[in-house]
Protein backbone atom coordinates (compact mmCIF):
# COMPACT_ATOMS: atom_id res chain seq x y z
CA UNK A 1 -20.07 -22.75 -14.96
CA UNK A 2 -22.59 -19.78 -14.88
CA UNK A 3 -19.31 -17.49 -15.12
CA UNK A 4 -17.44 -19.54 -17.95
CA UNK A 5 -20.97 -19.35 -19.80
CA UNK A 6 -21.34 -15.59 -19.69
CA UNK A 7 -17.53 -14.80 -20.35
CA UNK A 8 -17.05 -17.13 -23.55
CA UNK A 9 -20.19 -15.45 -25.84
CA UNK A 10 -18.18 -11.72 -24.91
CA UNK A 11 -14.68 -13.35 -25.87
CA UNK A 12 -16.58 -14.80 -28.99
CA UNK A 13 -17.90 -11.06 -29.69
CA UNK A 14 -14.46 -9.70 -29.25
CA UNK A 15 -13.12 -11.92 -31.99
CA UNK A 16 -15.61 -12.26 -34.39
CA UNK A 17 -16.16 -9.02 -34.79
CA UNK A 18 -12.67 -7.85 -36.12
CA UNK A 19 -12.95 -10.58 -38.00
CA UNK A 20 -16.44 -10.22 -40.04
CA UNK A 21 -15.06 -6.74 -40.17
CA UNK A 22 -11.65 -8.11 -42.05
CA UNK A 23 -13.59 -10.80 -44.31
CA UNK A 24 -15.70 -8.24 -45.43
CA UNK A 25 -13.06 -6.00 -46.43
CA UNK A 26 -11.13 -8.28 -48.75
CA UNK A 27 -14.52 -9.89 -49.73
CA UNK A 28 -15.28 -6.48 -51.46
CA UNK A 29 -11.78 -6.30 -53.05
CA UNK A 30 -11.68 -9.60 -54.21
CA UNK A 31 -15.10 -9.85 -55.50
CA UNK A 32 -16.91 -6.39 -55.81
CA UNK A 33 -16.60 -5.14 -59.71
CA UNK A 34 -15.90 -1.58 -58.23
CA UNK A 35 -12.86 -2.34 -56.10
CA UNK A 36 -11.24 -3.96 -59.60
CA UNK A 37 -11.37 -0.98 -61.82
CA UNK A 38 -8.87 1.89 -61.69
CA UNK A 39 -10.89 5.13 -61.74
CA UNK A 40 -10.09 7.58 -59.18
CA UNK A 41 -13.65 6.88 -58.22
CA UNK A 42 -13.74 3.22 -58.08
CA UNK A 43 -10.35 3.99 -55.97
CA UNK A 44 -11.81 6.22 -53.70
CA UNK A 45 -14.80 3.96 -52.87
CA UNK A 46 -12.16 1.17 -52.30
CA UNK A 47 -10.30 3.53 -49.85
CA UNK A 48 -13.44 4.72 -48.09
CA UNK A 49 -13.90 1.12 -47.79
CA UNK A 50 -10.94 0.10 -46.34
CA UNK A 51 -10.67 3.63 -43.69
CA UNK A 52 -14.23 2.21 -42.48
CA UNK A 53 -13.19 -0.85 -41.81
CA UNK A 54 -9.80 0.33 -40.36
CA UNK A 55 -11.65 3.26 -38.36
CA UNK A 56 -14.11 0.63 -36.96
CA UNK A 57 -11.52 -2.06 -35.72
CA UNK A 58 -9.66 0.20 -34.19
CA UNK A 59 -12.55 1.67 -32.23
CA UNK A 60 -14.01 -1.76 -31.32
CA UNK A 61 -9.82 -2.49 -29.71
CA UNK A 62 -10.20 0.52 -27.63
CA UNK A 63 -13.38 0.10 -26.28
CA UNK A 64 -12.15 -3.70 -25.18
CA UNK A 65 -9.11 -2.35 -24.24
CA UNK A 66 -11.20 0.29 -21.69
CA UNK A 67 -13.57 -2.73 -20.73
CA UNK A 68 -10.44 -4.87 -19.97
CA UNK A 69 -9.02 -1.65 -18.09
CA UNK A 70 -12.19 -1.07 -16.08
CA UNK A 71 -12.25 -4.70 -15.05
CA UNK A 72 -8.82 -4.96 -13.30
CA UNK A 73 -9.64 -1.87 -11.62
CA UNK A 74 -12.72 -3.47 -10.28
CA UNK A 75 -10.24 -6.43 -9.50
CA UNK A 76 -8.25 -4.29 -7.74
CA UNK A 77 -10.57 -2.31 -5.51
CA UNK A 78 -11.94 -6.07 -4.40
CA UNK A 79 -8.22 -7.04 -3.40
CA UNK A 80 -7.77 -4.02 -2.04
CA UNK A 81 -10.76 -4.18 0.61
CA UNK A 82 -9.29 -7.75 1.38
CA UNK A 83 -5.90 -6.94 1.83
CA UNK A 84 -6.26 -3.64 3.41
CA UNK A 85 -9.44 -3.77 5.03
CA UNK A 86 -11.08 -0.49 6.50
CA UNK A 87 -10.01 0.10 10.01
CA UNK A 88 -11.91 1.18 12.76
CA UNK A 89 -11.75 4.32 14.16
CA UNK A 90 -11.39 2.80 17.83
CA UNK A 91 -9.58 -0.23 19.09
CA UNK A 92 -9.32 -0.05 22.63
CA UNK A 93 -9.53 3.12 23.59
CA UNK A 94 -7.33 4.03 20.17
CA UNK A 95 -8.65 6.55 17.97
CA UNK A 96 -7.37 5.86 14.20
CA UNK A 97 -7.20 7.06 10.78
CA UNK A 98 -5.44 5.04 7.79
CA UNK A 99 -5.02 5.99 4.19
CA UNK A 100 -3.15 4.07 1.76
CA UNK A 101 -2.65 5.40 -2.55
CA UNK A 102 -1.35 3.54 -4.73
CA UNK A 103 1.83 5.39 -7.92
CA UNK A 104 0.25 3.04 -10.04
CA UNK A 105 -3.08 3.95 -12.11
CA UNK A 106 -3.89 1.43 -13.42
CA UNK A 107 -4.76 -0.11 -9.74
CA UNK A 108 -6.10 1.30 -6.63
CA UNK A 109 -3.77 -0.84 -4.07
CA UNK A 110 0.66 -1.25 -4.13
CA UNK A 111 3.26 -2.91 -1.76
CA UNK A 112 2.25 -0.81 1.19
CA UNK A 113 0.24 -2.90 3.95
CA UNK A 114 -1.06 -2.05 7.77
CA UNK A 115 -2.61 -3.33 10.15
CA UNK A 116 -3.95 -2.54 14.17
CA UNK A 117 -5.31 -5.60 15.82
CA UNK A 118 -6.58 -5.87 19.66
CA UNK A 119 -5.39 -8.74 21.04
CA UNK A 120 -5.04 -10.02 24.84
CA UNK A 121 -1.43 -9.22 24.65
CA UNK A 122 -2.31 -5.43 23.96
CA UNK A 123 -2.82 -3.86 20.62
CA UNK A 124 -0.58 -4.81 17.55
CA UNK A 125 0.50 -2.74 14.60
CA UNK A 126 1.92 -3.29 11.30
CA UNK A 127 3.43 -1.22 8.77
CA UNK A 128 5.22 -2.06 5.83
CA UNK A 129 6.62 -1.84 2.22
CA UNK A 130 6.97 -4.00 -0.43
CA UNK A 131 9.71 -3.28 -3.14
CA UNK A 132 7.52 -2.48 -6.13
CA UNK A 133 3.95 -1.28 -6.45
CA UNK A 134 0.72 -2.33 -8.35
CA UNK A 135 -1.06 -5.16 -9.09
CA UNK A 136 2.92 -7.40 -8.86
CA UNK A 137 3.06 -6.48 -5.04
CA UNK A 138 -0.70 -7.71 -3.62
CA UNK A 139 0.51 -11.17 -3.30
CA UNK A 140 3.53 -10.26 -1.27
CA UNK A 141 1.88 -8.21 1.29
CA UNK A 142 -1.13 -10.18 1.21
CA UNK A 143 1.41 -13.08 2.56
CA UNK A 144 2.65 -11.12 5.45
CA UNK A 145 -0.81 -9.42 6.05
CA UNK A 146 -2.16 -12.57 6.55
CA UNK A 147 0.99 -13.93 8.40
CA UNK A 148 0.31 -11.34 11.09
CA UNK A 149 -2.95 -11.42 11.32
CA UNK A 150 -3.05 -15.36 12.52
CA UNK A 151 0.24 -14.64 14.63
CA UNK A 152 -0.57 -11.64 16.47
CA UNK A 153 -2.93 -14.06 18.79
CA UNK A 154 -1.29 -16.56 18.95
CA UNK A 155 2.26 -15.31 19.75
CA UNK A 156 2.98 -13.53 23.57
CA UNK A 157 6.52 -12.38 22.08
CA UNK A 158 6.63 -9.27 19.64
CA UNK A 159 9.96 -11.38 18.09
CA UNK A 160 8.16 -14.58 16.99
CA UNK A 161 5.54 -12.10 15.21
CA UNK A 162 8.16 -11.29 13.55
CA UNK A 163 9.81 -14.50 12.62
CA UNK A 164 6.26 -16.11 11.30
CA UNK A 165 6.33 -13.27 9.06
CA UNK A 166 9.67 -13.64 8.36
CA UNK A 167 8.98 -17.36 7.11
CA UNK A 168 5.31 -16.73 5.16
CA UNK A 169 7.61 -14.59 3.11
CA UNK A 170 10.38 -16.65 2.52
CA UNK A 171 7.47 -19.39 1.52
CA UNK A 172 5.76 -17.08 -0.66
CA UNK A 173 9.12 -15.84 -2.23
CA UNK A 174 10.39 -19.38 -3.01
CA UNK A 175 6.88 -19.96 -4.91
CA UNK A 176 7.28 -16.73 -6.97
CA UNK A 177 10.41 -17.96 -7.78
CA UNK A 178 9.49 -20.69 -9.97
CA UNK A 179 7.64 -18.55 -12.49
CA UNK A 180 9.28 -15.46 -11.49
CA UNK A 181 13.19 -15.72 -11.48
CA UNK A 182 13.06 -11.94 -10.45
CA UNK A 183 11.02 -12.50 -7.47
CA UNK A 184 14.47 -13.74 -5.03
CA UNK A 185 15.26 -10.22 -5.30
CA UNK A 186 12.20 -8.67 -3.58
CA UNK A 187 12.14 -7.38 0.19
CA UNK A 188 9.73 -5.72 2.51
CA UNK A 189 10.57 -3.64 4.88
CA UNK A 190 8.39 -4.09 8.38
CA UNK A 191 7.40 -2.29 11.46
CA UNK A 192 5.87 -3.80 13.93
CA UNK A 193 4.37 -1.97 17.63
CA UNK A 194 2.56 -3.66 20.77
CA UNK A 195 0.83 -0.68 22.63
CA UNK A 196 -0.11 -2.76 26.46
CA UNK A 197 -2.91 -2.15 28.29
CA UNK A 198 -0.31 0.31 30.37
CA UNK A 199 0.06 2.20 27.00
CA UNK A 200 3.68 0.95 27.30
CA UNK A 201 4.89 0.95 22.97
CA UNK A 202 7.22 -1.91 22.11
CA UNK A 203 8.58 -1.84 18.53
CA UNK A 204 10.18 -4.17 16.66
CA UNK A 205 12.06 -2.21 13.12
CA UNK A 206 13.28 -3.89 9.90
CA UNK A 207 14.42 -1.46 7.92
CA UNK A 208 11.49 0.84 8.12
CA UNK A 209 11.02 4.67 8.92
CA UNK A 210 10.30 4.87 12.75
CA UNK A 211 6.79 6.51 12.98
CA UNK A 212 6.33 10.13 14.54
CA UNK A 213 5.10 11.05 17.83
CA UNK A 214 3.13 13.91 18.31
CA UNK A 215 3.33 15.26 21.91
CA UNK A 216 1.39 18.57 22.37
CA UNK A 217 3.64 20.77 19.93
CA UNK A 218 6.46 18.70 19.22
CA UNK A 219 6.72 16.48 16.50
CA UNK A 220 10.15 13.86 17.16
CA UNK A 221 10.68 10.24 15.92
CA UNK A 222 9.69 7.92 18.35
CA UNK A 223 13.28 6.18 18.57
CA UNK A 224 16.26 6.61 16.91
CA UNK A 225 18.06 2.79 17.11
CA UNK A 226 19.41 1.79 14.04
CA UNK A 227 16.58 -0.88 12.72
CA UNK A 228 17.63 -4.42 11.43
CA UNK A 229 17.60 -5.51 8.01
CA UNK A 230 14.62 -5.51 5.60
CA UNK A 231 13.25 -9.01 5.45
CA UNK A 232 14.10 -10.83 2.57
CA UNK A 233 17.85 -10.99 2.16
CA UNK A 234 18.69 -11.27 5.56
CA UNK A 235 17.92 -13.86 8.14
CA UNK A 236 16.88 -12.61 11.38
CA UNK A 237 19.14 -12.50 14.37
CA UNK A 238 18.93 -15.19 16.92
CA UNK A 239 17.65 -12.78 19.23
CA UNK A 240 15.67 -10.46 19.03
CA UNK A 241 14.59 -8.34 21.77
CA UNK A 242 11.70 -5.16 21.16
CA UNK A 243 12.73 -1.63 22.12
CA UNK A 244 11.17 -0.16 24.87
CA UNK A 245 9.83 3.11 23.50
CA UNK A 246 7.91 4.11 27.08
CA UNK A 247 4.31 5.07 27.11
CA UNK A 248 1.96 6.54 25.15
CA UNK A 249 0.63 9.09 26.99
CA UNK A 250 -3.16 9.98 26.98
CA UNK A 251 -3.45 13.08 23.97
CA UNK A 252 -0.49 11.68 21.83
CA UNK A 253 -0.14 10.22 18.81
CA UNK A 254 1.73 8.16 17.06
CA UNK A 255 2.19 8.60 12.84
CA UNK A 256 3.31 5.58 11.19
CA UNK A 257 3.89 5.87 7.60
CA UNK A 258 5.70 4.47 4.26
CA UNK A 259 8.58 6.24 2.72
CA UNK A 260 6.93 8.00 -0.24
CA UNK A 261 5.43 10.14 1.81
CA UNK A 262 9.20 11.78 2.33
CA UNK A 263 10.26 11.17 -0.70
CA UNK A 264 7.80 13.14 -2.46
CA UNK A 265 8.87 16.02 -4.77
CA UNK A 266 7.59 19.15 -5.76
CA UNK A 267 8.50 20.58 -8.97
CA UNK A 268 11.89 21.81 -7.75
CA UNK A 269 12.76 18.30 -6.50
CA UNK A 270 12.45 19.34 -2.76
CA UNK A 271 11.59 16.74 -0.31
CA UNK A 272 7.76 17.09 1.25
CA UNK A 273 8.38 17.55 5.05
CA UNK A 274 6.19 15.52 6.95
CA UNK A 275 7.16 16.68 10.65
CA UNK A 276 6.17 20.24 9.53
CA UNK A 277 2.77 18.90 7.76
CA UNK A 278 1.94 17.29 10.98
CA UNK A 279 3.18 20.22 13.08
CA UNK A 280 0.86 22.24 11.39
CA UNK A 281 -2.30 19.85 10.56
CA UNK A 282 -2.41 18.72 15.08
CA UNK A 283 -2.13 22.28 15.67
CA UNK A 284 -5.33 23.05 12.95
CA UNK A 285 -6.96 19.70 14.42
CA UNK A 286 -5.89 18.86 18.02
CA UNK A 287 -7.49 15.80 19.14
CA UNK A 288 -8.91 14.39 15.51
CA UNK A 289 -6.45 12.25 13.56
CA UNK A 290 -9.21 11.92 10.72
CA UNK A 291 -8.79 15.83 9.82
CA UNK A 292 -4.95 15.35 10.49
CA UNK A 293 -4.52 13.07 8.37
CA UNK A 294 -6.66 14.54 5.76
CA UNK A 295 -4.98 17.81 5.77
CA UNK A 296 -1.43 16.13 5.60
CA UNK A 297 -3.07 14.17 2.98
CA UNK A 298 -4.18 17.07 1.16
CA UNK A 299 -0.48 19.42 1.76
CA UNK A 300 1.67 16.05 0.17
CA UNK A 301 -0.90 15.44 -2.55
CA UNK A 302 -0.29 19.70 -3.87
CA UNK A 303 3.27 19.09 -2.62
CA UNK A 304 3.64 16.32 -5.44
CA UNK A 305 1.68 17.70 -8.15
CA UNK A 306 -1.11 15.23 -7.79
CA UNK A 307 0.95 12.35 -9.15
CA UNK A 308 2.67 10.44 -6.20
CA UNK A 309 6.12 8.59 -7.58
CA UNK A 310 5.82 5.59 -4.92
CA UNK A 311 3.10 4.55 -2.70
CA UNK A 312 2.48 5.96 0.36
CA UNK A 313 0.81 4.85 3.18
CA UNK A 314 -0.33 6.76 6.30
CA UNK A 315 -1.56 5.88 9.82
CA UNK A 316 -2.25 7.83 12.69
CA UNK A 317 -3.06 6.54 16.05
CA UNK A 318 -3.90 8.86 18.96
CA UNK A 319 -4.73 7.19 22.97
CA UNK A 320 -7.71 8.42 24.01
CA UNK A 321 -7.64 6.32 27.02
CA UNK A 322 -8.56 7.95 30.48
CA UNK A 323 -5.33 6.94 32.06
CA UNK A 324 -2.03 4.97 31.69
CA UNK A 325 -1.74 2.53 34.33
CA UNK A 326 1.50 3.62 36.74
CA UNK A 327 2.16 6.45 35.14
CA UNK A 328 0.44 9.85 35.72
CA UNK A 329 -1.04 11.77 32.47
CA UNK A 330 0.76 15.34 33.34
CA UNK A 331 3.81 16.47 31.64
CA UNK A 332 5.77 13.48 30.11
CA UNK A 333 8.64 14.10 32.26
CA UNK A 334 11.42 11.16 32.79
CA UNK A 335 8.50 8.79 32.14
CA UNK A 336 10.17 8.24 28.10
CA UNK A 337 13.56 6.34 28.45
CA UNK A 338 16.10 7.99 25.95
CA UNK A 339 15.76 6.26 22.43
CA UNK A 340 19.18 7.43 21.30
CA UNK A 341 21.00 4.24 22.05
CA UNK A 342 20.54 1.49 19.57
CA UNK A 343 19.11 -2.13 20.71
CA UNK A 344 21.81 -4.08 21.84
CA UNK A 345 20.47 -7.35 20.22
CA UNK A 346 19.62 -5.76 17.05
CA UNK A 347 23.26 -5.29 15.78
CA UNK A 348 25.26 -7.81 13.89
């Protein structure tokens, strides 16, 4: 009530204003002697009149048009702290750095969500895309944000993670589609990783850049299996079994990140090349994904002229732990199974 009583004198202001402004105008034609003769004088008192009153309305528009603009900027910081809330820069012996920017100015969050949660079946990650960006795309990822975040605890199988979110989508999609015919169209794509307490990664792909490891001075894609279908259009295979990826070793890092950041151009039209960026920022900042990802940050943003094209989302994690449990923390070795050969269960 407080709310409704503070907004409605402000909407009041907004419209009487042009209004008074109008009534006085034709009030002076209609009924001021000077606006009915037809001197060049009484004419250019009329016009002076009238550019006032023209010049006035159209600054009062503007500035509601900038106080509207500021508002659902505002609106959009608060979903964005909701949605994408601030991770911490541990989780379980993790050190991590997020960013997320949005192609769309008028609001500070788009269609690209994450997510690392520890959990008692190891630490879970999320990365994904929603087709679109701005202020249209919150309520999609919000729905599979929030899908995750209840079924991460409660689920022992990396799969039915994925099928909860898999269904909160389909949900949300089939209420979008009442208002918004356009809305059976949409998709997300999803990637979804369980790090154990052995530092074993288990990934889960639908349709979604693999993320990059960073071992000492190589920078490779932490499997190459073809990943399923984005969610949306598809129904999920039966079964659905997570790739073994083998362990994260103790120094290395993993970058998980949303496809803008590749498809970023430069004024040629060339391609930004994150493997290089990272190459170059872990061997600036070994050991500190915060300045990594800043400098990457920093080499896409002058890469793209300042003005991303899509969203793009970044997140680094590095293991800081002491030790992997059965495996030894030297050189990596055999200890990696090859990721060349797709999942078995994951073709149709």
């Amino acid at each position: 009530m407080i709310r409704i009583k503070a907004v409605f004198p402000r909407r009041l202001l907004a419209l009487g204003l042009p209004t008074a402004w109008g009534a006085m105008a034709i009030t002076y034609k209609l009924t001021c002697p000077l606006a009915q003769q037809d001197g060049i004088g009484a004419r250019a008192v009329t016009s002076a009149v009238f550019f006032a009153v023209g010049t006035g309305l159209i600054l009062h528009v503007r500035q509601v048009l900038l106080r509207e603009l500021r508002q659902i900027r505002r609106v959009a910081g608060v979903a964005q702290s909701v949605l994408l809330r601030p991770l911490p820069p541990r989780i379980d012996g993790l050190n991590i750095a997020a960013t997320q920017l949005s192609a769309d100015r008028g609001a500070s969050v788009g269609g690209d969500l994450y997510e690392v949660i520890a959990t008692e079946h190891g630490v879970r990650v999320v990365m994904g895309d929603v087709r679109g960006h701005g202020i249209a795309a919150v309520g999609t990822a919000a729905a599979l944000l929030g899908s995750f975040r209840e079924a991460v605890h409660d689920e022992p199988d990396l799969g039915r993670v994925l099928r909860r979110m898999d269904r909160a989508l389909a949900r949300h999609l089939r209420e979008r589609y009442r208002d918004e015919p356009e809305a059976a169209e949409e998709f997300a794509t999803v990637l979804l990783l369980e790090i154990g307490r052995d530092a074993e990664v288990r990934a889960l792909n639908c349709g979604h850049p693999w993320p990059y490891l960073i071992s000492g001075t190589r920078v490779e894609p932490l499997a190459r299996a073809d990943p399923l279908p984005p969610l949306g259009p598809f129904p999920l295979p039966r079964e659905l079994a997570a790739l073994s990826c083998g362990p994260l070793l103790p120094g290395e890092s993993l970058t998980l990140y949303t496809d803008g950041a590749e498809d970023a151009r430069d004024a040629r039209g060339r391609f930004f090349s994150l493997p290089a960026a990272l190459l170059g920022a872990s061997r600036t900042h070994p050991g500190s994904p915060q300045l990594i990802l800043r400098t990457v940050l920093s080499a896409l943003m002058r890469h793209a002229g300042g003005t991303p094209s899509d969203d793009i989302a970044l997140l680094i994690l590095r293991n800081d732990r002491t030790h992997v449990r059965g495996n030894s923390i030297g050189a990596r070795g055999t200890a990696r199974p090859a990721t060349s050969n797709p999942q078995p269960t994951q073709h149709h």
